[in-house]
Protein backbone atom coordinates (compact mmCIF):
# COMPACT_ATOMS: atom_id res chain seq x y z
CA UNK A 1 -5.20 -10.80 -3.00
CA UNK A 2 -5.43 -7.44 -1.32
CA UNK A 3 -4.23 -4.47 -2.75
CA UNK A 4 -2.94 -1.90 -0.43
CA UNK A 5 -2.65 1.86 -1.37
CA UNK A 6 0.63 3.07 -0.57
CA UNK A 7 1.04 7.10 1.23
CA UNK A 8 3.85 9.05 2.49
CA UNK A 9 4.51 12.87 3.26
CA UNK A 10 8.15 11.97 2.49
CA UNK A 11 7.98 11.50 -1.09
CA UNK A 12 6.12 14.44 -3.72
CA UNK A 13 2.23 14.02 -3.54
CA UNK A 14 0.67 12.22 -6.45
CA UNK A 15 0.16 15.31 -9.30
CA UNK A 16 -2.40 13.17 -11.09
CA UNK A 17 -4.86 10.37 -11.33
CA UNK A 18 -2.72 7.49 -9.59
CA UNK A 19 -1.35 6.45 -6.04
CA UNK A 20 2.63 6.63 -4.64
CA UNK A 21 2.73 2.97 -4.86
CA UNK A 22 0.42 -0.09 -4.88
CA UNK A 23 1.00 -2.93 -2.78
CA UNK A 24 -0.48 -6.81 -3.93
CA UNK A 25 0.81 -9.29 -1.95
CA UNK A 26 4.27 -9.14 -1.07
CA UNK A 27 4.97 -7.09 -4.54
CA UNK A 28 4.81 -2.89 -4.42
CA UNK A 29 4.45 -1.03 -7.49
CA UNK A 30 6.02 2.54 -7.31
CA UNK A 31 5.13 5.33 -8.91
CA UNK A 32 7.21 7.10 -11.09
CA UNK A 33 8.69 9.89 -9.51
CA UNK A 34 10.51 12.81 -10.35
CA UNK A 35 13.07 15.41 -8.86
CA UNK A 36 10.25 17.17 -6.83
CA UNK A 37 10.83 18.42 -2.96
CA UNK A 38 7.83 16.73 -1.29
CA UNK A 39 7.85 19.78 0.94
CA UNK A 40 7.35 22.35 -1.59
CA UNK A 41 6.62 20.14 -4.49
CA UNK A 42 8.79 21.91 -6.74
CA UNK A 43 11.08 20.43 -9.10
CA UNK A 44 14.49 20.68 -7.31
CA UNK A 45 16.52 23.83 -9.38
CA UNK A 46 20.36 22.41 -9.53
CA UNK A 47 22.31 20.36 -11.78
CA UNK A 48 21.40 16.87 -13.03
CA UNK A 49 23.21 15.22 -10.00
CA UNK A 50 20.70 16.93 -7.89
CA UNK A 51 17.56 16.12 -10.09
CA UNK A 52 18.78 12.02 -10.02
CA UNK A 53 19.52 12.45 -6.12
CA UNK A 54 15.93 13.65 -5.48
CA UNK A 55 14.98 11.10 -7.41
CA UNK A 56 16.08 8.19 -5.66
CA UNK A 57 15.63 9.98 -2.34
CA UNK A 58 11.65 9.76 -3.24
CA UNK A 59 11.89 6.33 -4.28
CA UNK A 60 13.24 5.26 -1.19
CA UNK A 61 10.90 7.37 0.79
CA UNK A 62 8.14 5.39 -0.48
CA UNK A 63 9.85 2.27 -0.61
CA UNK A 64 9.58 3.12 3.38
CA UNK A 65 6.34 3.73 3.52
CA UNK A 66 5.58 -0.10 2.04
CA UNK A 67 7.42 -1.66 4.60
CA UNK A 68 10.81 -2.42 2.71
CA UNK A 69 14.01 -0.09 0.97
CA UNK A 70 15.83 -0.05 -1.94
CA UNK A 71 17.79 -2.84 -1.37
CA UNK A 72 14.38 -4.86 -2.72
CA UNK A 73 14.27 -3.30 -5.53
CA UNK A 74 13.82 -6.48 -8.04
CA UNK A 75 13.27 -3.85 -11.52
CA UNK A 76 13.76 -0.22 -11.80
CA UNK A 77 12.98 1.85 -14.90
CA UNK A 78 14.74 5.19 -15.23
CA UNK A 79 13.69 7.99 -17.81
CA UNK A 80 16.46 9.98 -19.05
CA UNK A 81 15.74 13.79 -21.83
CA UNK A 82 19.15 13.01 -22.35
CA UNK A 83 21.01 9.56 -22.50
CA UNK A 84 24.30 11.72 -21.75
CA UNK A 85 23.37 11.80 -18.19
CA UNK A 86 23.28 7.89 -17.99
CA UNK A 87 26.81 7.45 -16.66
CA UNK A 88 25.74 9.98 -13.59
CA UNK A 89 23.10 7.71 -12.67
CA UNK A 90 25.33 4.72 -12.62
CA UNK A 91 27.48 6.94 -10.52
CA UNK A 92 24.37 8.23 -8.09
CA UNK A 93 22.82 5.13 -7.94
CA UNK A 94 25.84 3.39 -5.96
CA UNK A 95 24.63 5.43 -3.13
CA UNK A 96 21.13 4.57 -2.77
CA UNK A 97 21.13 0.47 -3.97
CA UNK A 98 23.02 -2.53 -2.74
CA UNK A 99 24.52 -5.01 -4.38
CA UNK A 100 23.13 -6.86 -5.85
CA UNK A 101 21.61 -4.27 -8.23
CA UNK A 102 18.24 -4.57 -9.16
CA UNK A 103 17.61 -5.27 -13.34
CA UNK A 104 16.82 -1.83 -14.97
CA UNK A 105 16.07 -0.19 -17.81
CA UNK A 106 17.59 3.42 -18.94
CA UNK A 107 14.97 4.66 -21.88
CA UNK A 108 15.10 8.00 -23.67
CA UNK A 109 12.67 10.16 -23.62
CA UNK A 110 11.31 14.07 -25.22
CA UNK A 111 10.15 15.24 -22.27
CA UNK A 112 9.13 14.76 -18.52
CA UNK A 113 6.11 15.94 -16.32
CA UNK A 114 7.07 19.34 -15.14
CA UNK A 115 10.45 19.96 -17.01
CA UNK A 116 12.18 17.25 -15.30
CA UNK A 117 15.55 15.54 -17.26
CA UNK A 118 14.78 12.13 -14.94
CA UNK A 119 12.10 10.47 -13.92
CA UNK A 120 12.37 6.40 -12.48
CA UNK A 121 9.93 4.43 -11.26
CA UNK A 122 10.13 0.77 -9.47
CA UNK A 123 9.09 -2.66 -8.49
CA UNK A 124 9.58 -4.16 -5.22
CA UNK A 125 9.57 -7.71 -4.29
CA UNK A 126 9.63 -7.60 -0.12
CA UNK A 127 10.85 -10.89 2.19
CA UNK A 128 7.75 -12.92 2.79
């Protein structure tokens, strides 16, 4: 099977030792991703509805780049500092995934890379 190194401009640079996404087969691996502007790649300064907007808005950029969107989105993982915020996700994440939505997980964490209060990350399963 080949893996395929995904890139994009449109989503925050990788900050570290790993790659935006990976693609094997028809399966992508995203990154996680947080509220950073790919153009400046700083976090995004604003409320929490702003953080989980920039959020998905990376996702989907590289969800792009692989060749599909959110809307194949089979799992998505999302990284809250504070579980409080979970019910703003729900509401933010009507915006950027179709029904049907994609399982996911909502886990608590201490902290995030850079100071940011979310962080998700996804797997996408694209048509064959």
């Amino acid at each position: 099977m080949t893996r395929t190194i995904i890139k994009t401009d449109d989503a925050p640079a990788a900050i570290g030792t790993y790659s935006q996404a990976v693609k094997c087969g028809n399966t992508v691996y995203l990154s996680g991703q947080i509220p950073l502007d790919p153009k400046t790649m700083e976090l995004v300064n604003g409320t929490i509805e702003d953080e989980i907007h920039q959020v998905f808005s990376n996702l989907r950029a590289v969800a792009i780049a692989s060749g599909g969107t959110l809307a194949d989105v089979a799992k998505l993982n999302v990284f809250l500092t504070d579980l409080a915020h979970f019910p703003k996700v729900n509401e933010i994440m009507i915006k950027y995934f179709p029904t049907p939505f994609p399982a996911r997980a909502a886990i608590g964490v201490a902290s995030l890379p850079k100071g940011a209060r979310v962080e998700a990350d996804a797997i996408l399963v694209l048509p064959e």
